[in-house]
C-alpha atoms as a PDB file:
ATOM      1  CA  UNK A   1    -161.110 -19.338 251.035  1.00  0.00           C
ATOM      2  CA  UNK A   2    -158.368 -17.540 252.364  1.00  0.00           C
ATOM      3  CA  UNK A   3    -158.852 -14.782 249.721  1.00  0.00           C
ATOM      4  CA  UNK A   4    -162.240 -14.134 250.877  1.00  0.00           C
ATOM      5  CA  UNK A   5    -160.798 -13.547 254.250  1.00  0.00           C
ATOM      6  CA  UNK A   6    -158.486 -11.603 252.602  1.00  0.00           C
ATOM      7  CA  UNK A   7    -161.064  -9.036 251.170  1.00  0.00           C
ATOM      8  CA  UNK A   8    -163.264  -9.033 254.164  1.00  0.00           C
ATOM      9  CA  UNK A   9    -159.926  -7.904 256.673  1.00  0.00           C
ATOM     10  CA  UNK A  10    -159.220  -5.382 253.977  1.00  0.00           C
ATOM     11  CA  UNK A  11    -162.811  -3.939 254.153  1.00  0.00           C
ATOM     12  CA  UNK A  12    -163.376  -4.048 257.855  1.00  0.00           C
ATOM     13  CA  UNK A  13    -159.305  -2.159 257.588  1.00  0.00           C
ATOM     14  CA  UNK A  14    -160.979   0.551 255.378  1.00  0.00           C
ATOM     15  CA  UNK A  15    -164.239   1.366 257.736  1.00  0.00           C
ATOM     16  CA  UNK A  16    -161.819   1.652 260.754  1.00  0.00           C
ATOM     17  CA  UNK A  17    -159.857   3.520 259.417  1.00  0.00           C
ATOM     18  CA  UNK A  18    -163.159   5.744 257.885  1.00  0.00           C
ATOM     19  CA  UNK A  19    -164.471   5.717 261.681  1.00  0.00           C
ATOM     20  CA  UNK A  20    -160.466   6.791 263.034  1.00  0.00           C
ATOM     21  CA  UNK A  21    -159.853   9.565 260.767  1.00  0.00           C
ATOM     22  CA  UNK A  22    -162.661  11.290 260.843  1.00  0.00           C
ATOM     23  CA  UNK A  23    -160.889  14.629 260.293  1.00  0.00           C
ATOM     24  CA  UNK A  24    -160.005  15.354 257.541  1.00  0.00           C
ATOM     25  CA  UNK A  25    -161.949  14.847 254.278  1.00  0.00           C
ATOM     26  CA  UNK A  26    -159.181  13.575 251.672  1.00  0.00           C
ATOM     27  CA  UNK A  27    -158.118  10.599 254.283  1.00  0.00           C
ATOM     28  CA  UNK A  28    -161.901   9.605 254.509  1.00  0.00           C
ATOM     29  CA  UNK A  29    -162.322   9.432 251.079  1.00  0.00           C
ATOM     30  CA  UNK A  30    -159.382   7.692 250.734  1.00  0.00           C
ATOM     31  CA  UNK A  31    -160.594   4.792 253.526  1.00  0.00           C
ATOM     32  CA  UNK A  32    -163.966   4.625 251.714  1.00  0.00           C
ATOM     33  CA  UNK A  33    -162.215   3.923 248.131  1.00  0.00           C
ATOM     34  CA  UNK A  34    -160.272   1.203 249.685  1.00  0.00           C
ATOM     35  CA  UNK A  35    -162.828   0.022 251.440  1.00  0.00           C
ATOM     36  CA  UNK A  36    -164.989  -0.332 248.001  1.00  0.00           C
ATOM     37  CA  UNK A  37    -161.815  -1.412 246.170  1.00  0.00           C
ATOM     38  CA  UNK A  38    -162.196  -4.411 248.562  1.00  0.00           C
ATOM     39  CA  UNK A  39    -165.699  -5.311 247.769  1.00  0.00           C
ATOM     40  CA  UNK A  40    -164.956  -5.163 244.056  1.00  0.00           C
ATOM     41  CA  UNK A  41    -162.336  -7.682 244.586  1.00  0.00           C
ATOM     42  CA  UNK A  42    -164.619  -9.877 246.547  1.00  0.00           C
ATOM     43  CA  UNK A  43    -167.509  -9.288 244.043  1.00  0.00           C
ATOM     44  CA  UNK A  44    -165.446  -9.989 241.153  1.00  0.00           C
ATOM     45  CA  UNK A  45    -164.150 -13.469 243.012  1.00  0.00           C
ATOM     46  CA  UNK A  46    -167.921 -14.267 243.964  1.00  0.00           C
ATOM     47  CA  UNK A  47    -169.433 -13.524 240.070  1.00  0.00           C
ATOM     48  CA  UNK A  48    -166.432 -15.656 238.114  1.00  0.00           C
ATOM     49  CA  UNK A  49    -168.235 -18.733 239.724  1.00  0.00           C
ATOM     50  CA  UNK A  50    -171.057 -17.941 238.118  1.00  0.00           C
ATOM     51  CA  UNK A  51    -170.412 -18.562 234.788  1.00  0.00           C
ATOM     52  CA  UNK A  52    -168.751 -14.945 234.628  1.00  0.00           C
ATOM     53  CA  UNK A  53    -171.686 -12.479 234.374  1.00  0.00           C
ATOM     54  CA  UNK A  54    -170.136  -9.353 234.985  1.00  0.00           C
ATOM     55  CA  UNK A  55    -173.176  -7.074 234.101  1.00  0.00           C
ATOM     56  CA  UNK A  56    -173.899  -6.504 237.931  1.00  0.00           C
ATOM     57  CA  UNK A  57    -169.994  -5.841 238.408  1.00  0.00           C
ATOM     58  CA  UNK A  58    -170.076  -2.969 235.292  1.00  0.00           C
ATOM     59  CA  UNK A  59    -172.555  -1.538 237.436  1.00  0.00           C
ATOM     60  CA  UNK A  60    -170.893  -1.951 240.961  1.00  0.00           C
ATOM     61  CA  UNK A  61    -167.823  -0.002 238.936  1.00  0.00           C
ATOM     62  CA  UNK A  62    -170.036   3.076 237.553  1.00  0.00           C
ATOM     63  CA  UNK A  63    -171.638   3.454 240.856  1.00  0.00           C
ATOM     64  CA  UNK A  64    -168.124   3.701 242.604  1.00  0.00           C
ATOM     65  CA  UNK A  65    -166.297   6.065 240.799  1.00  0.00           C
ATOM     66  CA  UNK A  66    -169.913   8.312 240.873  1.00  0.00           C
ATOM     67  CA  UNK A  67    -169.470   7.865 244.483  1.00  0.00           C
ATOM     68  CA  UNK A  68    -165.895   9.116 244.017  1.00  0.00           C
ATOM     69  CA  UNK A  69    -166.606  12.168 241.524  1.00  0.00           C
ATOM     70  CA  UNK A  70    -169.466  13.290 244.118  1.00  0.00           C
ATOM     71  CA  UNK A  71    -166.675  13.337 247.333  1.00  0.00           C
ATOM     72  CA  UNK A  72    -164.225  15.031 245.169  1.00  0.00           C
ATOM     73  CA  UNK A  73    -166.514  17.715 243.972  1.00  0.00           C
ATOM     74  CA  UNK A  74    -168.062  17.963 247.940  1.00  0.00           C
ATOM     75  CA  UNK A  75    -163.938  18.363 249.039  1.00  0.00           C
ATOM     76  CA  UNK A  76    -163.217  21.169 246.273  1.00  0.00           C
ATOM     77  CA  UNK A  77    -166.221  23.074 246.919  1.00  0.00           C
ATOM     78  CA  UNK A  78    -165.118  22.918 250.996  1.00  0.00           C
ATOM     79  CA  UNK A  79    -161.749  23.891 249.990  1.00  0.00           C
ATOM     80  CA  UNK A  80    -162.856  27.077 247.828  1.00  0.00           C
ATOM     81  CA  UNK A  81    -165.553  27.553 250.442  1.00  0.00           C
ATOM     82  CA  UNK A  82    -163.666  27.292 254.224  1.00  0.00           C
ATOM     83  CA  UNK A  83    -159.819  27.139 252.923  1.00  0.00           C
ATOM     84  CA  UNK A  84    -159.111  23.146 254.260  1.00  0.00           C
ATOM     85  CA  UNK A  85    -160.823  19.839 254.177  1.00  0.00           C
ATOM     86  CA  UNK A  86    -160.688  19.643 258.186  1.00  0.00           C
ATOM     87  CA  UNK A  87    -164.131  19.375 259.727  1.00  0.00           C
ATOM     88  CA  UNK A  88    -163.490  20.344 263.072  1.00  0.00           C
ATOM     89  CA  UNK A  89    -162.447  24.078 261.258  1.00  0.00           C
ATOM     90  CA  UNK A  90    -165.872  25.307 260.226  1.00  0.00           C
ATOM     91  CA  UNK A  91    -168.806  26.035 261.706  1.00  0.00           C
ATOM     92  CA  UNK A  92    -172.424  24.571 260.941  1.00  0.00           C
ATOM     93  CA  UNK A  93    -174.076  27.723 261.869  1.00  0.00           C
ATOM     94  CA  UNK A  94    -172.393  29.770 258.932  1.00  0.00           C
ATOM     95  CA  UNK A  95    -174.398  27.988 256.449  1.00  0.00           C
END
């Protein structure tokens, strides 16, 4: 039980700190990986009691680091686009 709790702080940790550092790019992807590093954790606890079916987990996985290689390519083509990862740098109206 006090794992679960465990996961959830480290979850809720990662969105405020997605919602606090809303600057820069790199730091929010960084929140948002720990914040789904945290689910897996929890999701991997929660599917071992049943009888360890991990399909849905395999899944969970592939859909994460997809999530990752599509912020990684949106920060390199901001970087070769405006210079930095900082939002509060460029301007909307340029596009």
């Amino acid at each position: 039980m006090l794992l679960n709790f465990m996961f959830l702080f480290m979850f809720f940790n990662g969105l405020l700190m997605l919602l606090l550092n809303r600057k820069v790019l790199l730091t929010m992807l960084l929140s948002l990986e720990f914040s789904l590093l945290s689910l897996l954790m929890l999701l991997l606890k929660f599917l071992m009691s049943f009888y360890f079916e991990f399909y849905f987990l395999l899944m969970f996985m592939v859909f994460m680091v997809l999530g990752s290689v599509v912020g990684l390519m949106i920060m390199i083509l901001m970087i070769r686009f405006w210079g930095n990862d900082i939002f509060f740098l460029m301007n909307l109206l340029e596009c």
